[in-house]
N, C-alpha and C. Protein backbone atom coordinates (compact mmCIF):
# COMPACT_ATOMS: atom_id res chain seq x y z
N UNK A 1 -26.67 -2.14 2.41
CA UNK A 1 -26.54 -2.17 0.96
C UNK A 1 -25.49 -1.17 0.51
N UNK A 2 -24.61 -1.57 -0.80
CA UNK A 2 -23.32 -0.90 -1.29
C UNK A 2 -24.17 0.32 -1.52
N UNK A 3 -23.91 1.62 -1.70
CA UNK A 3 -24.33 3.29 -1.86
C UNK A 3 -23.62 3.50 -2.73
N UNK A 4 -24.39 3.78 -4.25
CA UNK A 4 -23.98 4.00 -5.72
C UNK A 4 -23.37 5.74 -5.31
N UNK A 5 -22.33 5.94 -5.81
CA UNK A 5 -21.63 6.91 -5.58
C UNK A 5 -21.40 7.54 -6.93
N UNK A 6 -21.08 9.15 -7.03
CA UNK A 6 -20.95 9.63 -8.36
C UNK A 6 -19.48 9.90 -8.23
N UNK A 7 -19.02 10.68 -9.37
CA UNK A 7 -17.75 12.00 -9.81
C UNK A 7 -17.74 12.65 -8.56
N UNK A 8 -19.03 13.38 -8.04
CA UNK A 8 -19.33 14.45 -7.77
C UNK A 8 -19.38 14.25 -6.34
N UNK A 9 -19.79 13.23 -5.65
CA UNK A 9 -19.71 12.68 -4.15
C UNK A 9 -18.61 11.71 -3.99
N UNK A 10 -17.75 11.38 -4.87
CA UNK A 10 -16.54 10.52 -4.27
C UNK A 10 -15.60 11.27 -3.51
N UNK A 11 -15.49 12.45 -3.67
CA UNK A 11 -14.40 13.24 -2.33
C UNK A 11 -15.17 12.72 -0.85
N UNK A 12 -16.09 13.11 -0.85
CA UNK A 12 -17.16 13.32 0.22
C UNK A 12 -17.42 11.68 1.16
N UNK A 13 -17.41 10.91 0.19
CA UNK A 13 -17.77 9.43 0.05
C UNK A 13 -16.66 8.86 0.61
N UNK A 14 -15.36 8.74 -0.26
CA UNK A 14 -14.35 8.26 -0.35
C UNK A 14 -13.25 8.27 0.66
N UNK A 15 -12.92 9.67 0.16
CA UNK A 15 -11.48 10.33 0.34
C UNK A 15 -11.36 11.25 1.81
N UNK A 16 -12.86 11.68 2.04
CA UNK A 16 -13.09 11.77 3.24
C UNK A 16 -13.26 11.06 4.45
N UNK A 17 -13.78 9.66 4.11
CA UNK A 17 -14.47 8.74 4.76
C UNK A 17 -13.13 8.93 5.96
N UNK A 18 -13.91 8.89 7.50
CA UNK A 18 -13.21 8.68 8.54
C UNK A 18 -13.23 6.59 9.05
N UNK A 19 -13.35 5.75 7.73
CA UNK A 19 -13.45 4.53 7.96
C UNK A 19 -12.94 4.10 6.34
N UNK A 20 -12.68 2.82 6.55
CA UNK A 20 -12.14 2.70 5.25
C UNK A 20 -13.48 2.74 4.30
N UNK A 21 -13.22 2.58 2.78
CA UNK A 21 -13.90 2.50 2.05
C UNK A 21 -13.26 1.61 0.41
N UNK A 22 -14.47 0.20 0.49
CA UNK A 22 -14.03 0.06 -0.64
C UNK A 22 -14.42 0.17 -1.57
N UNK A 23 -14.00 0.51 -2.60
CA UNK A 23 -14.95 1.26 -4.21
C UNK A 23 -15.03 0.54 -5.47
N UNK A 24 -16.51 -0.18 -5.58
CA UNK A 24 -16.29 -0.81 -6.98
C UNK A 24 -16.54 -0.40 -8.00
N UNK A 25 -15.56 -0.41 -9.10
CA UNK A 25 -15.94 0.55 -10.46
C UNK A 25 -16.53 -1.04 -11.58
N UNK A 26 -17.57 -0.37 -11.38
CA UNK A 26 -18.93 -1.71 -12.52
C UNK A 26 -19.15 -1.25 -13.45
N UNK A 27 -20.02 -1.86 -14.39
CA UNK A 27 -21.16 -1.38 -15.34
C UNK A 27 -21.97 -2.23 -15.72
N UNK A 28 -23.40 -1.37 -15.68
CA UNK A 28 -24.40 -2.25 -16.03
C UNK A 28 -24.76 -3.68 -16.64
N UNK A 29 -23.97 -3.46 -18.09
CA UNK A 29 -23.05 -4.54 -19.16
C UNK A 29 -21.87 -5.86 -18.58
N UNK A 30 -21.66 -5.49 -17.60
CA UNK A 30 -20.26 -6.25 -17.24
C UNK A 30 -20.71 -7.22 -16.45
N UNK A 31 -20.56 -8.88 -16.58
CA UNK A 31 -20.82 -10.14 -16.14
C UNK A 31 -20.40 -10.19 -15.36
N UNK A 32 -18.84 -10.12 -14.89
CA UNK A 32 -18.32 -10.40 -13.82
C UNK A 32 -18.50 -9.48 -12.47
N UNK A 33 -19.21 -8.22 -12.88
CA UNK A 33 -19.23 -7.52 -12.07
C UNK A 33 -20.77 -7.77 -11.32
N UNK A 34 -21.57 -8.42 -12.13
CA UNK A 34 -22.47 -8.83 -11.39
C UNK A 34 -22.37 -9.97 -10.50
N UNK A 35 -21.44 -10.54 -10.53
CA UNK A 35 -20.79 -11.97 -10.00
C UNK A 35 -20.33 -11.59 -8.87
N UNK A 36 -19.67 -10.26 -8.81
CA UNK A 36 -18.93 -9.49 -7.36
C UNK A 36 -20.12 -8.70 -6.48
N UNK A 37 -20.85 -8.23 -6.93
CA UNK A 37 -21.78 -7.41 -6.51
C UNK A 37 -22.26 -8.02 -5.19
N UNK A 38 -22.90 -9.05 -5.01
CA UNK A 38 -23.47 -9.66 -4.02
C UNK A 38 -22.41 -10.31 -3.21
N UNK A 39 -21.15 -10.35 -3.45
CA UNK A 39 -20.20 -10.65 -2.51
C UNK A 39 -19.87 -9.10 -1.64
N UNK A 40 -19.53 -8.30 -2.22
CA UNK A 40 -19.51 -7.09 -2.14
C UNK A 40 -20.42 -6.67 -1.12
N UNK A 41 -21.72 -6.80 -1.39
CA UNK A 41 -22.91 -6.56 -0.18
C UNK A 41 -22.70 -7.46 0.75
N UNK A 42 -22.54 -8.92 0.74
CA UNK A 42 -21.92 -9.08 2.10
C UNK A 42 -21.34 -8.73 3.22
N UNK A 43 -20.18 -8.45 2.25
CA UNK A 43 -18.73 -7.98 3.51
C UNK A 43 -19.83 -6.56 3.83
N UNK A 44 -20.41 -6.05 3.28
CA UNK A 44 -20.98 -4.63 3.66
C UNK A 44 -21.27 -5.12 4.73
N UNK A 45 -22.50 -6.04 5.12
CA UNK A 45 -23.15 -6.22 5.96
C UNK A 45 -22.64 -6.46 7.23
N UNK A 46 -21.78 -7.78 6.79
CA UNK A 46 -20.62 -8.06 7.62
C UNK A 46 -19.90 -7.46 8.31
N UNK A 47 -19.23 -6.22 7.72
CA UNK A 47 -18.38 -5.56 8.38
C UNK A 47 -18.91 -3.79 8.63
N UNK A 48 -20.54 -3.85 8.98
CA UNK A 48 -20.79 -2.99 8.66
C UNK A 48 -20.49 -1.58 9.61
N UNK A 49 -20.20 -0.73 9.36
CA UNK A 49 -19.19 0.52 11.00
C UNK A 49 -18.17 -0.03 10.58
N UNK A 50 -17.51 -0.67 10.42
CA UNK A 50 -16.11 -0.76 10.17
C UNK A 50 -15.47 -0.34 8.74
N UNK A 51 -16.15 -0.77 8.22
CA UNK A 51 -15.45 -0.43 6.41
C UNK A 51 -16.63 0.20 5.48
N UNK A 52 -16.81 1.01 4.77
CA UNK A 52 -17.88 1.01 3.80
C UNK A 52 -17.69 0.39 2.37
N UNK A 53 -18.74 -0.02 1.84
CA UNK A 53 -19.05 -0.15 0.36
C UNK A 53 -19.50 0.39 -0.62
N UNK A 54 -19.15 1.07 -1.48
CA UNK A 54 -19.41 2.09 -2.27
C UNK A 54 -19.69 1.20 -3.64
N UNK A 55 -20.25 1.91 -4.56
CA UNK A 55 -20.25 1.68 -6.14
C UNK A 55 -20.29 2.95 -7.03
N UNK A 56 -19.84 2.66 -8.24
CA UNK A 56 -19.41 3.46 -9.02
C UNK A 56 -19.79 2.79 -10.69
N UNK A 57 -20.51 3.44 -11.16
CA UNK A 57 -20.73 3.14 -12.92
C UNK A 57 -20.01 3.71 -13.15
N UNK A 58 -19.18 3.44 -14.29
CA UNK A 58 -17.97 3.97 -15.02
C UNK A 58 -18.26 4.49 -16.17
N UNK A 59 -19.69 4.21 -16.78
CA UNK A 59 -20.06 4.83 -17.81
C UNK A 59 -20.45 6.44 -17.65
N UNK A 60 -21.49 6.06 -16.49
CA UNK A 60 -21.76 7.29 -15.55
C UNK A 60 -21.25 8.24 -15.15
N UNK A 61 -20.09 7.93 -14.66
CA UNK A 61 -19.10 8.69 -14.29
C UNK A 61 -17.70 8.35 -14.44
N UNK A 62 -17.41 9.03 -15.63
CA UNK A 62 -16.29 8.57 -16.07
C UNK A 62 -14.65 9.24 -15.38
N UNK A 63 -15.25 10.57 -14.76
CA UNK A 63 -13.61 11.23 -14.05
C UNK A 63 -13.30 10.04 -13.19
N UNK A 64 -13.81 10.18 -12.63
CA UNK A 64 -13.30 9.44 -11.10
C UNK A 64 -12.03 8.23 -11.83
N UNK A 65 -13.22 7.13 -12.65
CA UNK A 65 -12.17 6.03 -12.67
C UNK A 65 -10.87 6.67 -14.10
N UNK A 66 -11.34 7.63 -14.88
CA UNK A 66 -9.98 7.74 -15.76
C UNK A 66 -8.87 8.30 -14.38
N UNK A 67 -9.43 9.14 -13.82
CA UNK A 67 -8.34 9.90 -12.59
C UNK A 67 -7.44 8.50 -11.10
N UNK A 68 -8.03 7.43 -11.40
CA UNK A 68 -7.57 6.51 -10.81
C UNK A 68 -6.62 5.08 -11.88
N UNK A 69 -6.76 5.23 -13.47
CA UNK A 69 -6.43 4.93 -14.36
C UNK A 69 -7.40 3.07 -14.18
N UNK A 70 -8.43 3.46 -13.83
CA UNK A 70 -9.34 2.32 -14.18
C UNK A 70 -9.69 2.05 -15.53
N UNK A 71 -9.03 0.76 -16.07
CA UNK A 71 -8.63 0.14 -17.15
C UNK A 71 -9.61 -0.96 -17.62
N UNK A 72 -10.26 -2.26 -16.82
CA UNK A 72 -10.66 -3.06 -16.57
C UNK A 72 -11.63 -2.93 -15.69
N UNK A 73 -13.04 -3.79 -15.92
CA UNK A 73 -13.72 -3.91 -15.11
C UNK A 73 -14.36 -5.41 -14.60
N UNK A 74 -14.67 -6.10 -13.69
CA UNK A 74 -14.81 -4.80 -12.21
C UNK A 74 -12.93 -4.42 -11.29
N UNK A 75 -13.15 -3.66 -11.36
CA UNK A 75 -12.27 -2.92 -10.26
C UNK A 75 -12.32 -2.73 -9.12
N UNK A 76 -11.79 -3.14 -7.73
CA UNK A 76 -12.26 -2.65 -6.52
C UNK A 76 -10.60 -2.17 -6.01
N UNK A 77 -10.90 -0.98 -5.58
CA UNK A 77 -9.81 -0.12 -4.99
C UNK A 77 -10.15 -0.11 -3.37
N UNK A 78 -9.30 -0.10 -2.47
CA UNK A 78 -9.41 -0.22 -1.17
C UNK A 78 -8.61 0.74 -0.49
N UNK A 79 -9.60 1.85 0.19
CA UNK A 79 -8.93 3.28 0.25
C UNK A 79 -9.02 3.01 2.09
N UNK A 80 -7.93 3.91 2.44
CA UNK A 80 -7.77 3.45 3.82
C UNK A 80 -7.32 5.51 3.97
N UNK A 81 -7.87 6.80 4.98
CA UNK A 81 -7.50 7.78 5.06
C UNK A 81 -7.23 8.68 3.54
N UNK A 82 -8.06 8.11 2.79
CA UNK A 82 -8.35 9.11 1.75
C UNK A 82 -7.35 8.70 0.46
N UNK A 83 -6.14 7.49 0.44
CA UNK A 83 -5.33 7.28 -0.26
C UNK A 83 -5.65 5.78 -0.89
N UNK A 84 -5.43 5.23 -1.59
CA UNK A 84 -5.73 3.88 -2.18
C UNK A 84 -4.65 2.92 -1.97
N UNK A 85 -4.47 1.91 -1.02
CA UNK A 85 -3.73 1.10 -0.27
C UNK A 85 -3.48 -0.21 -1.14
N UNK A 86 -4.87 -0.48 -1.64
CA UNK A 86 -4.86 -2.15 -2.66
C UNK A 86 -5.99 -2.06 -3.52
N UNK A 87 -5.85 -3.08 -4.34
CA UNK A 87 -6.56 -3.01 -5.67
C UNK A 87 -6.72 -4.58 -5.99
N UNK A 88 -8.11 -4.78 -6.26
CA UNK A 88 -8.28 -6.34 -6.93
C UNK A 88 -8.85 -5.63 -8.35
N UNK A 89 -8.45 -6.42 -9.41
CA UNK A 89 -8.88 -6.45 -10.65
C UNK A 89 -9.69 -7.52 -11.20
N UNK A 90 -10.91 -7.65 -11.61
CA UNK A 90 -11.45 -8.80 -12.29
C UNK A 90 -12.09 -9.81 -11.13
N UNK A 91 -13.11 -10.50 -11.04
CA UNK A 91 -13.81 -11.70 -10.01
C UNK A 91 -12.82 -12.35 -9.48
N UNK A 92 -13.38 -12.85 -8.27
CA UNK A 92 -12.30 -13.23 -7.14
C UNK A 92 -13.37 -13.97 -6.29
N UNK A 93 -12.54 -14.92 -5.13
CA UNK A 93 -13.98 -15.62 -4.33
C UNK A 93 -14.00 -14.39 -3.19
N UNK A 94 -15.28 -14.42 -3.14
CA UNK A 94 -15.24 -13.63 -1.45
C UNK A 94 -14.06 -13.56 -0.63
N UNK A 95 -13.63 -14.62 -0.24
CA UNK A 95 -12.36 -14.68 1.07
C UNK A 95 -11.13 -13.97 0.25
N UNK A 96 -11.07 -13.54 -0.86
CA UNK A 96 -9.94 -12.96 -1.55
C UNK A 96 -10.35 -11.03 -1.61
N UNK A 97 -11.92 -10.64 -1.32
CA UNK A 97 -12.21 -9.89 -1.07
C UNK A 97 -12.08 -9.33 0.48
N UNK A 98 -12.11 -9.94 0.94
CA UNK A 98 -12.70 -10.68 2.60
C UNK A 98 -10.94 -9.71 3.39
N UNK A 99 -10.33 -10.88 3.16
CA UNK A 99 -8.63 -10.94 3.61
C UNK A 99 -8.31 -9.56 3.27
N UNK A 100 -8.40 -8.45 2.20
CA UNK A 100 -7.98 -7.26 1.99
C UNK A 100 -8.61 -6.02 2.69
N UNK A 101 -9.55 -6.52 2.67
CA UNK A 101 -10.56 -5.72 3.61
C UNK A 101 -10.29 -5.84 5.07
N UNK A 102 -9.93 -6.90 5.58
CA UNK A 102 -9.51 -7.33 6.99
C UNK A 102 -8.36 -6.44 7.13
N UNK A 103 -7.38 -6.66 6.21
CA UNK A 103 -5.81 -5.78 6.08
C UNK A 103 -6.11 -4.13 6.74
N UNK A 104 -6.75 -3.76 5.95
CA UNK A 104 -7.74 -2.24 6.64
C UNK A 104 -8.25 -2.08 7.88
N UNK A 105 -8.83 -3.37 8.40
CA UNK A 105 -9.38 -2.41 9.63
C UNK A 105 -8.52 -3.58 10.95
């Protein structure tokens, strides 16, 4: 299962991670982001030791995504050695999640 992440553990989480990590910035409120969510836990499962899945409320914690200029939600950023490599904006099918994530490992 994706591991809701704060402000305060995304160095630790993220930027540290010795595996990739991809990070979705949601909110409770947001339709489409519930639409990604369970695709999201997939690939977790799927690719699990190889890549992690993180989450992030944006209401919650608002540094992280203003410090990444998260505009739109859902957001998934795809961090590869602590730097952010690719970015999907807005619902997508799985295999469009899938293929970027593959790019990483």
């Amino acid at each position: 299962m994706a591991k809701n992440i704060s402000d305060s553990s995304f160095e630790q989480e993220v930027l540290q991670s010795e595996i990739p990590v991809i990070v979705d910035f949601w909110a409770e409120w947001c339709g489409p982001c519930k639409v990604i969510g369970p695709l999201l836990e997939e690939l977790d499962n799927d690719y699990k030791g190889k890549v992690k899945v993180v989450k992030m409320d944006v209401e919650e914690n608002p540094a992280t995504p203003g410090k990444f200029k998260i505009r739109n939600i859902p957001t998934v950023l795809y961090f590869k050695n602590g730097k952010v490599v690719d970015k999907q904006v807005g619902a997508a099918p799985k295999k469009k999640f899938e293929d970027k994530l593959l790019a990483l490992i």
